[in-house]
PDB file of N, CA and C in Angstrom:
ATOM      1  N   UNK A   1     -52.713  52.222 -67.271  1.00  0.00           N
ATOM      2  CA  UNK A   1     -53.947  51.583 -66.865  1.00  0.00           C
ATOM      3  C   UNK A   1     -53.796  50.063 -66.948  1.00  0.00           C
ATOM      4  N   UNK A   2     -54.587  49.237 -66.239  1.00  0.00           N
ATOM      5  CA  UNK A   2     -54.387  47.588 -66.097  1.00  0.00           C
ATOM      6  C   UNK A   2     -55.763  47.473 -65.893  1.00  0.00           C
ATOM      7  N   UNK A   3     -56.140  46.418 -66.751  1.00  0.00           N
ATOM      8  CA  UNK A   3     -57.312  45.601 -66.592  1.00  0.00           C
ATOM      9  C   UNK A   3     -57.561  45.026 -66.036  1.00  0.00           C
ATOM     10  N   UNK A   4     -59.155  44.526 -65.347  1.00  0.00           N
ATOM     11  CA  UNK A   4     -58.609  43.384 -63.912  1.00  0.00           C
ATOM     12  C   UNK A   4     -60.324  42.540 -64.307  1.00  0.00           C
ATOM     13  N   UNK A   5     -60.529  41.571 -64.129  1.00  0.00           N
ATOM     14  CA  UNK A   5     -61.488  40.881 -64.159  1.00  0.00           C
ATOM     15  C   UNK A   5     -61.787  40.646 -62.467  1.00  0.00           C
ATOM     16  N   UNK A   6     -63.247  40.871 -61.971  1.00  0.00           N
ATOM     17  CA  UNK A   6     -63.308  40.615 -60.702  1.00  0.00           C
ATOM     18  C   UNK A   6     -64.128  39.299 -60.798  1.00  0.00           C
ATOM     19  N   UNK A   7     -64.021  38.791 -59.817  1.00  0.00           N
ATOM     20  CA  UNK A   7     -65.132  37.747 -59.785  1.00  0.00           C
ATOM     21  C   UNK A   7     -65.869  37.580 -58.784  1.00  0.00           C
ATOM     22  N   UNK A   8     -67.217  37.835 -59.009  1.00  0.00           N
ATOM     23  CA  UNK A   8     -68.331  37.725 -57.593  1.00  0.00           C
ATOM     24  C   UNK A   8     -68.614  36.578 -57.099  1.00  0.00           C
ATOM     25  N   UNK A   9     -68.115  36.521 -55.580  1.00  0.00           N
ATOM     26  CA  UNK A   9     -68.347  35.392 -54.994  1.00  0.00           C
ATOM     27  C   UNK A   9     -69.946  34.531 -55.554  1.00  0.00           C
ATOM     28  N   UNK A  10     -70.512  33.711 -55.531  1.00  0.00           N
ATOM     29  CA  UNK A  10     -71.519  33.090 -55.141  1.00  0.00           C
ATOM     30  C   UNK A  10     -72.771  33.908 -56.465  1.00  0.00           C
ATOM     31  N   UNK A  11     -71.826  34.461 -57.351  1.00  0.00           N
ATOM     32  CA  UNK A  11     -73.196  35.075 -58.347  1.00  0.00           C
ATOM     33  C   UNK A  11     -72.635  34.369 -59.616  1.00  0.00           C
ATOM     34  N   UNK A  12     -71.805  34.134 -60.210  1.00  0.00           N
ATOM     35  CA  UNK A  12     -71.600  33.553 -61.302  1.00  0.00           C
ATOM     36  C   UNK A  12     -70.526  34.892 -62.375  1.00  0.00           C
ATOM     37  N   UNK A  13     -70.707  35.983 -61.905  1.00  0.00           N
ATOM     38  CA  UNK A  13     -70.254  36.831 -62.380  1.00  0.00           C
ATOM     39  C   UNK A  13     -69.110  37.799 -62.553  1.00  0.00           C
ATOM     40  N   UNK A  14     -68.507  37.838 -63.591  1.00  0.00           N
ATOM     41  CA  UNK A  14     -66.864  38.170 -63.683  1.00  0.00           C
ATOM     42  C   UNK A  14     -67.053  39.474 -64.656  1.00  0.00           C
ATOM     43  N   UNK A  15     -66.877  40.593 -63.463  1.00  0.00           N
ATOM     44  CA  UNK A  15     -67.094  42.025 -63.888  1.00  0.00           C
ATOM     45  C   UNK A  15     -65.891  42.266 -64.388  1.00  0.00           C
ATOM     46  N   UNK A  16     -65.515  43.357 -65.461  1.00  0.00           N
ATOM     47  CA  UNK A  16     -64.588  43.828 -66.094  1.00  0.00           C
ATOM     48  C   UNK A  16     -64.488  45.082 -65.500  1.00  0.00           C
ATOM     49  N   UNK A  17     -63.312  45.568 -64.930  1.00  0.00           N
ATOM     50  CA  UNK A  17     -62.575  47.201 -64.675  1.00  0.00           C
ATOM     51  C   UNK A  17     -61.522  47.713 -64.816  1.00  0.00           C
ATOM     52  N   UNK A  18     -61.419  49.019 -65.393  1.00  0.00           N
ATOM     53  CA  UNK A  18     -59.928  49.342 -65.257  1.00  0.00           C
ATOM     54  C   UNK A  18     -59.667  50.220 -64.291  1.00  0.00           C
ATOM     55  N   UNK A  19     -58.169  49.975 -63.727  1.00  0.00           N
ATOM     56  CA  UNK A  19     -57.788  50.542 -62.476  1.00  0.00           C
ATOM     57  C   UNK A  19     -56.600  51.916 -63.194  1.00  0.00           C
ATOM     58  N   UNK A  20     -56.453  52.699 -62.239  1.00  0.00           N
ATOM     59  CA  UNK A  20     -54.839  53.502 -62.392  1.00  0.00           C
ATOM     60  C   UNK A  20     -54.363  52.972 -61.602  1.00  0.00           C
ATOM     61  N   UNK A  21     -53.143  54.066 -61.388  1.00  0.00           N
ATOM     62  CA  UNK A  21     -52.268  54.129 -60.200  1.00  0.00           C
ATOM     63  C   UNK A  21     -52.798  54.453 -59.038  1.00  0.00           C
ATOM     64  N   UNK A  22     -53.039  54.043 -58.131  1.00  0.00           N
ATOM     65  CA  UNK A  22     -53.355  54.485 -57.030  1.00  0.00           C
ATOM     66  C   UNK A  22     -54.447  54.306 -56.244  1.00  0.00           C
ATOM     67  N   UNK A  23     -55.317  53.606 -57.554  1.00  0.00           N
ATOM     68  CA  UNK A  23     -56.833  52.963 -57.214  1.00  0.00           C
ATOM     69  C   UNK A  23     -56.937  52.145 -56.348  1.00  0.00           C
ATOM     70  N   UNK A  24     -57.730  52.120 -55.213  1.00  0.00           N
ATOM     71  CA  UNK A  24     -57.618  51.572 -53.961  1.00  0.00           C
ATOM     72  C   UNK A  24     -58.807  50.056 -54.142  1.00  0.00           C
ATOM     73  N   UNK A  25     -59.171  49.478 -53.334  1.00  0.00           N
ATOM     74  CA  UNK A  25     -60.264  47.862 -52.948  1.00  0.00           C
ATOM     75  C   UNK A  25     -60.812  48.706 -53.298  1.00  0.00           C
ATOM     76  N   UNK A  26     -61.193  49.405 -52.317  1.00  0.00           N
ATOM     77  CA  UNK A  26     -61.959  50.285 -52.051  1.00  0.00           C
ATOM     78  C   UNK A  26     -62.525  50.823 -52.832  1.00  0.00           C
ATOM     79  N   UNK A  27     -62.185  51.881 -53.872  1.00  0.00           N
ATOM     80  CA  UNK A  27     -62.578  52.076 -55.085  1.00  0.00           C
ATOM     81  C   UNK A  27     -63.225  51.301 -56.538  1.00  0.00           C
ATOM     82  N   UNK A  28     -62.436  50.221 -56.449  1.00  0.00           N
ATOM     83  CA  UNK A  28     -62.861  48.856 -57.245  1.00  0.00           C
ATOM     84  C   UNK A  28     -64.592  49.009 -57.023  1.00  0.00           C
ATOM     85  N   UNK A  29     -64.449  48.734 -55.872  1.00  0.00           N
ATOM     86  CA  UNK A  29     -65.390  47.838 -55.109  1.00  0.00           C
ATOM     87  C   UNK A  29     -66.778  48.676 -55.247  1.00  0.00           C
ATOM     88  N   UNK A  30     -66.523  50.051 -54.869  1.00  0.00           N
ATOM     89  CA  UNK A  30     -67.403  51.342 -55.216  1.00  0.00           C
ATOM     90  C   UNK A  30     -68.053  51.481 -56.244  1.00  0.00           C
ATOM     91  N   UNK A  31     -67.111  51.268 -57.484  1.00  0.00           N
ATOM     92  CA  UNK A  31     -67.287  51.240 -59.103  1.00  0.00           C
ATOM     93  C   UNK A  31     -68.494  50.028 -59.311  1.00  0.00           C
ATOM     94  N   UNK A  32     -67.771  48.903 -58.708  1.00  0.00           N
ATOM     95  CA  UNK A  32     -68.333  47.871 -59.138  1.00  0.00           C
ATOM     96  C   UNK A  32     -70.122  47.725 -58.417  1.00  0.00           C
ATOM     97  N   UNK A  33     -70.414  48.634 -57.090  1.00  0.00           N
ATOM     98  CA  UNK A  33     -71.573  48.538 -56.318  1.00  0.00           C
ATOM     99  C   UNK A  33     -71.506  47.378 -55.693  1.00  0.00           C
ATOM    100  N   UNK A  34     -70.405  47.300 -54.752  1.00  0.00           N
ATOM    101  CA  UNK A  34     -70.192  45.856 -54.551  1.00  0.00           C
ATOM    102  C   UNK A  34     -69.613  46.435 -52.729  1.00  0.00           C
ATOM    103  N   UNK A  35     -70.261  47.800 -52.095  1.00  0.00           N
ATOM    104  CA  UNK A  35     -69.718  47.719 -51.063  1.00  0.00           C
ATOM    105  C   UNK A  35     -69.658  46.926 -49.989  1.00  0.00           C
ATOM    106  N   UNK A  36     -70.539  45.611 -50.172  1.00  0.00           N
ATOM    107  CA  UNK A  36     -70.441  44.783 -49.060  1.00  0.00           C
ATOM    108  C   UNK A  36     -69.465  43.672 -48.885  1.00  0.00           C
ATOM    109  N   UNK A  37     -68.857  44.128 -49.856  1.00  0.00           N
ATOM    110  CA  UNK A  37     -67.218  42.865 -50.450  1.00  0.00           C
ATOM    111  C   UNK A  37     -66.226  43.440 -50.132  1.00  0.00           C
ATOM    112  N   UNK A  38     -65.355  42.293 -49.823  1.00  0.00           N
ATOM    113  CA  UNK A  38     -63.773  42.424 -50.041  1.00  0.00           C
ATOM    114  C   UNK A  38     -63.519  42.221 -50.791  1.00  0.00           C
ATOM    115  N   UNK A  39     -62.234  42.436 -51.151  1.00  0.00           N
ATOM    116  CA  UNK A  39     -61.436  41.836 -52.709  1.00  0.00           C
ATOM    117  C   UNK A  39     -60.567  41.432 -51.914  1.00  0.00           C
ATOM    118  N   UNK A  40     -59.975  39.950 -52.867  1.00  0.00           N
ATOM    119  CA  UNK A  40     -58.673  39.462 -53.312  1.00  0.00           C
ATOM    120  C   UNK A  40     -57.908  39.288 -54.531  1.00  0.00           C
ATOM    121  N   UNK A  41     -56.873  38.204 -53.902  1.00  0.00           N
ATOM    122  CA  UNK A  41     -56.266  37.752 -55.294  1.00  0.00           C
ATOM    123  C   UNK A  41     -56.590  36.162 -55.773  1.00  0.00           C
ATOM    124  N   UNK A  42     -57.437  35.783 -54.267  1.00  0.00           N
ATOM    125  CA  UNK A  42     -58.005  34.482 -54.622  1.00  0.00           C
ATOM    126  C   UNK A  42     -58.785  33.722 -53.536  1.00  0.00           C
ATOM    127  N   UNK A  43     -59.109  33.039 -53.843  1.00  0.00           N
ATOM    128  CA  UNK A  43     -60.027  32.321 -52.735  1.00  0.00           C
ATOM    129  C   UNK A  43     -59.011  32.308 -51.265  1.00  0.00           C
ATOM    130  N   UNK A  44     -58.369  32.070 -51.431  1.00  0.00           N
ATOM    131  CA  UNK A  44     -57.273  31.443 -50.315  1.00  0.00           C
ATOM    132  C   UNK A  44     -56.361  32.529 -49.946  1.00  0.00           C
ATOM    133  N   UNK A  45     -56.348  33.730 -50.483  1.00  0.00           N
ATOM    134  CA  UNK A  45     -55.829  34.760 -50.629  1.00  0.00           C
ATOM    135  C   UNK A  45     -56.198  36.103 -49.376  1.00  0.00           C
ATOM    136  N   UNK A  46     -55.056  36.758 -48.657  1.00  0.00           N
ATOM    137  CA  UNK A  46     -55.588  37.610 -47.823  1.00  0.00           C
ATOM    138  C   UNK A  46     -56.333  38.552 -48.556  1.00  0.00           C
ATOM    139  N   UNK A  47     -57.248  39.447 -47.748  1.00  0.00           N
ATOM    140  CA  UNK A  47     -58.256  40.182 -48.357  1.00  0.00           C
ATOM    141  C   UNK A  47     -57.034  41.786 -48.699  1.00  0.00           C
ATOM    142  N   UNK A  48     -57.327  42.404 -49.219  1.00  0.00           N
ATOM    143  CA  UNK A  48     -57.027  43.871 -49.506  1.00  0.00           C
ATOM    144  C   UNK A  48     -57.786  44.828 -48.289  1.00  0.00           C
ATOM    145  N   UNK A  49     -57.157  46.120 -47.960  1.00  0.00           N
ATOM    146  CA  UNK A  49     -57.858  46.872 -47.073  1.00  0.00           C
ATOM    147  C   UNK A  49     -58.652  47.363 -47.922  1.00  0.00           C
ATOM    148  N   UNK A  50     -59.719  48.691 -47.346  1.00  0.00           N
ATOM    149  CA  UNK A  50     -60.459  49.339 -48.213  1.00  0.00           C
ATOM    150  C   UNK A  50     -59.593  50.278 -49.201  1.00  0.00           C
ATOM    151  N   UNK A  51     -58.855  50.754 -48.088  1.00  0.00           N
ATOM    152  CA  UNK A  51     -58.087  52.108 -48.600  1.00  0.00           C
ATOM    153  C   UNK A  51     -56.263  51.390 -49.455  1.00  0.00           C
ATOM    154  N   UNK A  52     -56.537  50.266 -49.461  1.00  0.00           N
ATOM    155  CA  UNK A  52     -55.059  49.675 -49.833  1.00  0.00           C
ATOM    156  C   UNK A  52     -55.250  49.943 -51.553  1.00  0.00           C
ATOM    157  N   UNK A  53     -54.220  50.398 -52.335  1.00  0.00           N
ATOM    158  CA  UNK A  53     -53.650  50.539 -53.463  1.00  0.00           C
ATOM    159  C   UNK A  53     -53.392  49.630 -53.775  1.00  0.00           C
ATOM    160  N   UNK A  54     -54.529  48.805 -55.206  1.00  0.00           N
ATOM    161  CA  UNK A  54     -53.789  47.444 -55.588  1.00  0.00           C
ATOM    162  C   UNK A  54     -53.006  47.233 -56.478  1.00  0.00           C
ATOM    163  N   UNK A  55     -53.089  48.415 -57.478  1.00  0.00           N
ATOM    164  CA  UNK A  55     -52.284  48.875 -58.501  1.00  0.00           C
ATOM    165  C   UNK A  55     -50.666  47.741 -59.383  1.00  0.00           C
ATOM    166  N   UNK A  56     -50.016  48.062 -58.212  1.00  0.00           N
ATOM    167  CA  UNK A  56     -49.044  47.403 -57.965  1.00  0.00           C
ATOM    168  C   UNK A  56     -48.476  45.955 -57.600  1.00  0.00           C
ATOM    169  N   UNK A  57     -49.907  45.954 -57.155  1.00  0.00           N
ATOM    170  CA  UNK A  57     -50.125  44.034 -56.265  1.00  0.00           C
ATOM    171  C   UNK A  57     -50.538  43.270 -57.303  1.00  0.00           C
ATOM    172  N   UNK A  58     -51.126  43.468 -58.855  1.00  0.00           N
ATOM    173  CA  UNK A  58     -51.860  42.879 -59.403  1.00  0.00           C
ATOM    174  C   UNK A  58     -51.480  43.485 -61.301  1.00  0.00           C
ATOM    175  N   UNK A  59     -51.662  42.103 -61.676  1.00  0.00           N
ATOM    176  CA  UNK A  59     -51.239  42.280 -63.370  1.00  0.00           C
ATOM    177  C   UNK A  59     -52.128  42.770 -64.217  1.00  0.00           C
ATOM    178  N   UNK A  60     -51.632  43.613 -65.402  1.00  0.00           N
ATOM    179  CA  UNK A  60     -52.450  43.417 -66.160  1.00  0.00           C
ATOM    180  C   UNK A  60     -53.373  42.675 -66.494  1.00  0.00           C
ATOM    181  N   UNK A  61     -55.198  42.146 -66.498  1.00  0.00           N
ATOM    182  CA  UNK A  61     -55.265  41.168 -67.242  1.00  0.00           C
ATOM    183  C   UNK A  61     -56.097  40.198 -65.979  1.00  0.00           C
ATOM    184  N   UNK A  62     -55.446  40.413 -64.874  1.00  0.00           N
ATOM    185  CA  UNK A  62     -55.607  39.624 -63.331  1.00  0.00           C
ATOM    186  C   UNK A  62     -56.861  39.394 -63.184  1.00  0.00           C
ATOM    187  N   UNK A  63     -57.058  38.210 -63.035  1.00  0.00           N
ATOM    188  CA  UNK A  63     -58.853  38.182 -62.100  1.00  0.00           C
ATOM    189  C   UNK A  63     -58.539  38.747 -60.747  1.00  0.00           C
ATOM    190  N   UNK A  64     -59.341  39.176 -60.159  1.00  0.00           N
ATOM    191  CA  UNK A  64     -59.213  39.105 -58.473  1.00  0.00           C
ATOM    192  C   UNK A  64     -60.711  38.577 -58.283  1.00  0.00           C
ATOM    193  N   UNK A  65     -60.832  38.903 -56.710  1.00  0.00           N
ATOM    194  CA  UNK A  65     -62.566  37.784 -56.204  1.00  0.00           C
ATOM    195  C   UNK A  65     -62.973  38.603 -55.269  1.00  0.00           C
ATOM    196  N   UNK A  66     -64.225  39.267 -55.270  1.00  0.00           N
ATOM    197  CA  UNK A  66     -65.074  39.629 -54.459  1.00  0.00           C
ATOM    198  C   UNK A  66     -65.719  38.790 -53.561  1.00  0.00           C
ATOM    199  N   UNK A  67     -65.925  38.913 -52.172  1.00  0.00           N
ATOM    200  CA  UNK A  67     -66.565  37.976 -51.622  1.00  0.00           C
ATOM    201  C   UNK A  67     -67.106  38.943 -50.712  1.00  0.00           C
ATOM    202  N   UNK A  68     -68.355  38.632 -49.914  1.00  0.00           N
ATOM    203  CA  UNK A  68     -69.144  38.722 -49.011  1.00  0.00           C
ATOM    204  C   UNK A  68     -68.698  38.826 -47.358  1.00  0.00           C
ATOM    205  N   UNK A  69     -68.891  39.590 -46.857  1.00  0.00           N
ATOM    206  CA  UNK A  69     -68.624  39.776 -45.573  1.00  0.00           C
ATOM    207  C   UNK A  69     -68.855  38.144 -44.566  1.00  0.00           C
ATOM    208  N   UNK A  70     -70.040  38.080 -44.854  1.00  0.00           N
ATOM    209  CA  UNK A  70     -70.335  36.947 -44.259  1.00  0.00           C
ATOM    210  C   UNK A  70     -69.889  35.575 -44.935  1.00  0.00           C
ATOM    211  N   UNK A  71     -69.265  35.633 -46.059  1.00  0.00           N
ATOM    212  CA  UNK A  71     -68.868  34.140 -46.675  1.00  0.00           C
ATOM    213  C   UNK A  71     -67.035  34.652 -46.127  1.00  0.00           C
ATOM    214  N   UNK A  72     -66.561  35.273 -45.525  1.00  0.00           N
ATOM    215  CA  UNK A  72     -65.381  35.559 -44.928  1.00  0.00           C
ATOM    216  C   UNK A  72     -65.594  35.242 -43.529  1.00  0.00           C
ATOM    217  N   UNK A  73     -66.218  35.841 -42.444  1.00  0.00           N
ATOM    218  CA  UNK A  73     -66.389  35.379 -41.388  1.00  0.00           C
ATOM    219  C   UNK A  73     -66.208  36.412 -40.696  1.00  0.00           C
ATOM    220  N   UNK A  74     -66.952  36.678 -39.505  1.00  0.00           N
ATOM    221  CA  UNK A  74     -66.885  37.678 -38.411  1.00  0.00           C
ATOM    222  C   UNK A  74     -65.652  38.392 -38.322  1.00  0.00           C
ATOM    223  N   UNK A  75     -64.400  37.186 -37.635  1.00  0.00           N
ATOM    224  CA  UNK A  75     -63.680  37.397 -36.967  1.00  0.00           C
ATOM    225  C   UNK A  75     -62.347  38.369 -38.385  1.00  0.00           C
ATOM    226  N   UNK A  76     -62.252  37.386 -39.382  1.00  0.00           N
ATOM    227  CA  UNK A  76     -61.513  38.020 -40.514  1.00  0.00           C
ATOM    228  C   UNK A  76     -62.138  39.017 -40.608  1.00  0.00           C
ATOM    229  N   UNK A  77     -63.209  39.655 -40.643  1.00  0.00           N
ATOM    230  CA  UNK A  77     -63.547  41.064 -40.798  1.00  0.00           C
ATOM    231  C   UNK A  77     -63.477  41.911 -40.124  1.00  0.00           C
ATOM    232  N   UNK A  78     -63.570  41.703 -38.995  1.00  0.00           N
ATOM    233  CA  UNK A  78     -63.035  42.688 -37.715  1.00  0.00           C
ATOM    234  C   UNK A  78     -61.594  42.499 -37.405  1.00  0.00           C
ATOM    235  N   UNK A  79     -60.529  41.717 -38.055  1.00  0.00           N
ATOM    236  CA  UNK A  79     -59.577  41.830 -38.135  1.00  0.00           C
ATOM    237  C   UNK A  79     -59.053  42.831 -39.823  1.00  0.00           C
ATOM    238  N   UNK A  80     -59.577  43.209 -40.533  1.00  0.00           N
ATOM    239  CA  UNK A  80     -59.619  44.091 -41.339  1.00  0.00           C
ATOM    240  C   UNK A  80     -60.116  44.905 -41.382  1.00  0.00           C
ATOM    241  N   UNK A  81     -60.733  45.692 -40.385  1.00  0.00           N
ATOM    242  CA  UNK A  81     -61.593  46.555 -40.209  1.00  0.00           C
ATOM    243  C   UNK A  81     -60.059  46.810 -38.942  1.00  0.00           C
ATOM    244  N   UNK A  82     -60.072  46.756 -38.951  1.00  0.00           N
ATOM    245  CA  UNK A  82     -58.574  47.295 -37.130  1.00  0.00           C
ATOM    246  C   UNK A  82     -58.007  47.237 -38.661  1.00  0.00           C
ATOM    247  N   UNK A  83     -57.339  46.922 -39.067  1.00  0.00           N
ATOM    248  CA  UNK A  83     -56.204  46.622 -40.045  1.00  0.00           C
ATOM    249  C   UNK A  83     -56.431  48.329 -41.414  1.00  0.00           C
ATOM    250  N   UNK A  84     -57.556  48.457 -41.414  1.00  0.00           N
ATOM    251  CA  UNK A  84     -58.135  49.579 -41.964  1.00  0.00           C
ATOM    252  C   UNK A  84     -57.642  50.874 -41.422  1.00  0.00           C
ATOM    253  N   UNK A  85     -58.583  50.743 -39.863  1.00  0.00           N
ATOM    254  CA  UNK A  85     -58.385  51.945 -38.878  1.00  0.00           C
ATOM    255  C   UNK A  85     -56.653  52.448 -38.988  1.00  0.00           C
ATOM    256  N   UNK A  86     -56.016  51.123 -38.451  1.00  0.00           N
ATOM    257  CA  UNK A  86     -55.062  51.698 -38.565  1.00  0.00           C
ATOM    258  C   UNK A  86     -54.092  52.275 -39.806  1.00  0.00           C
ATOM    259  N   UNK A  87     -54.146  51.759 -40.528  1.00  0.00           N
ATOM    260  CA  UNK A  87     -53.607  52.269 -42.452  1.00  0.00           C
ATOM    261  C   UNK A  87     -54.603  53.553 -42.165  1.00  0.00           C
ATOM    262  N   UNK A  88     -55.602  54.205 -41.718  1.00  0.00           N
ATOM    263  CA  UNK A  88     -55.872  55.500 -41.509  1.00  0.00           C
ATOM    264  C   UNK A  88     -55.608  56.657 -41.784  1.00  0.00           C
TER     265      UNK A  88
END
């Protein structure tokens, strides 16, 4: 198991979760009631798919960052949303 600190865009707030193996954004994100977010590994950072396994991408201990559909932008989201479909 690995610990991960998330951090919510634009709320002030740095949720605590633990992940397994195999635990997907997606799942994070579920846990956390946060389905209208992406996750990263940082502001500047590409987003994770829904269904992508971060397990592996990320340390013990790691913050990652939730952000908002709309504080990402149309076009990045419908480019992860195809990027989704296809990981399918």
């Amino acid at each position: 198991m690995k610990k991960l600190s998330v951090v919510v865009a634009g709320t002030g707030q740095i949720r605590d979760v633990e992940i397994q193996p195999g635990t997907s954004s997606g799942d994070i994100l579920h846990q956390l009631n946060l389905q209208d977010y992406l996750l990263s590994k940082g502001p500047n950072e590409p987003f994770f798919a829904a269904a992508e396994s971060v397990y592996d991408k990320v340390k013990d201990g790691e913050k990652v960052y939730a952000s908002t559909k709309a504080e990402v932008g149309t076009a990045q989201v419908e480019a992860l949303e195809a990027r989704d479909a296809i990981c399918a």
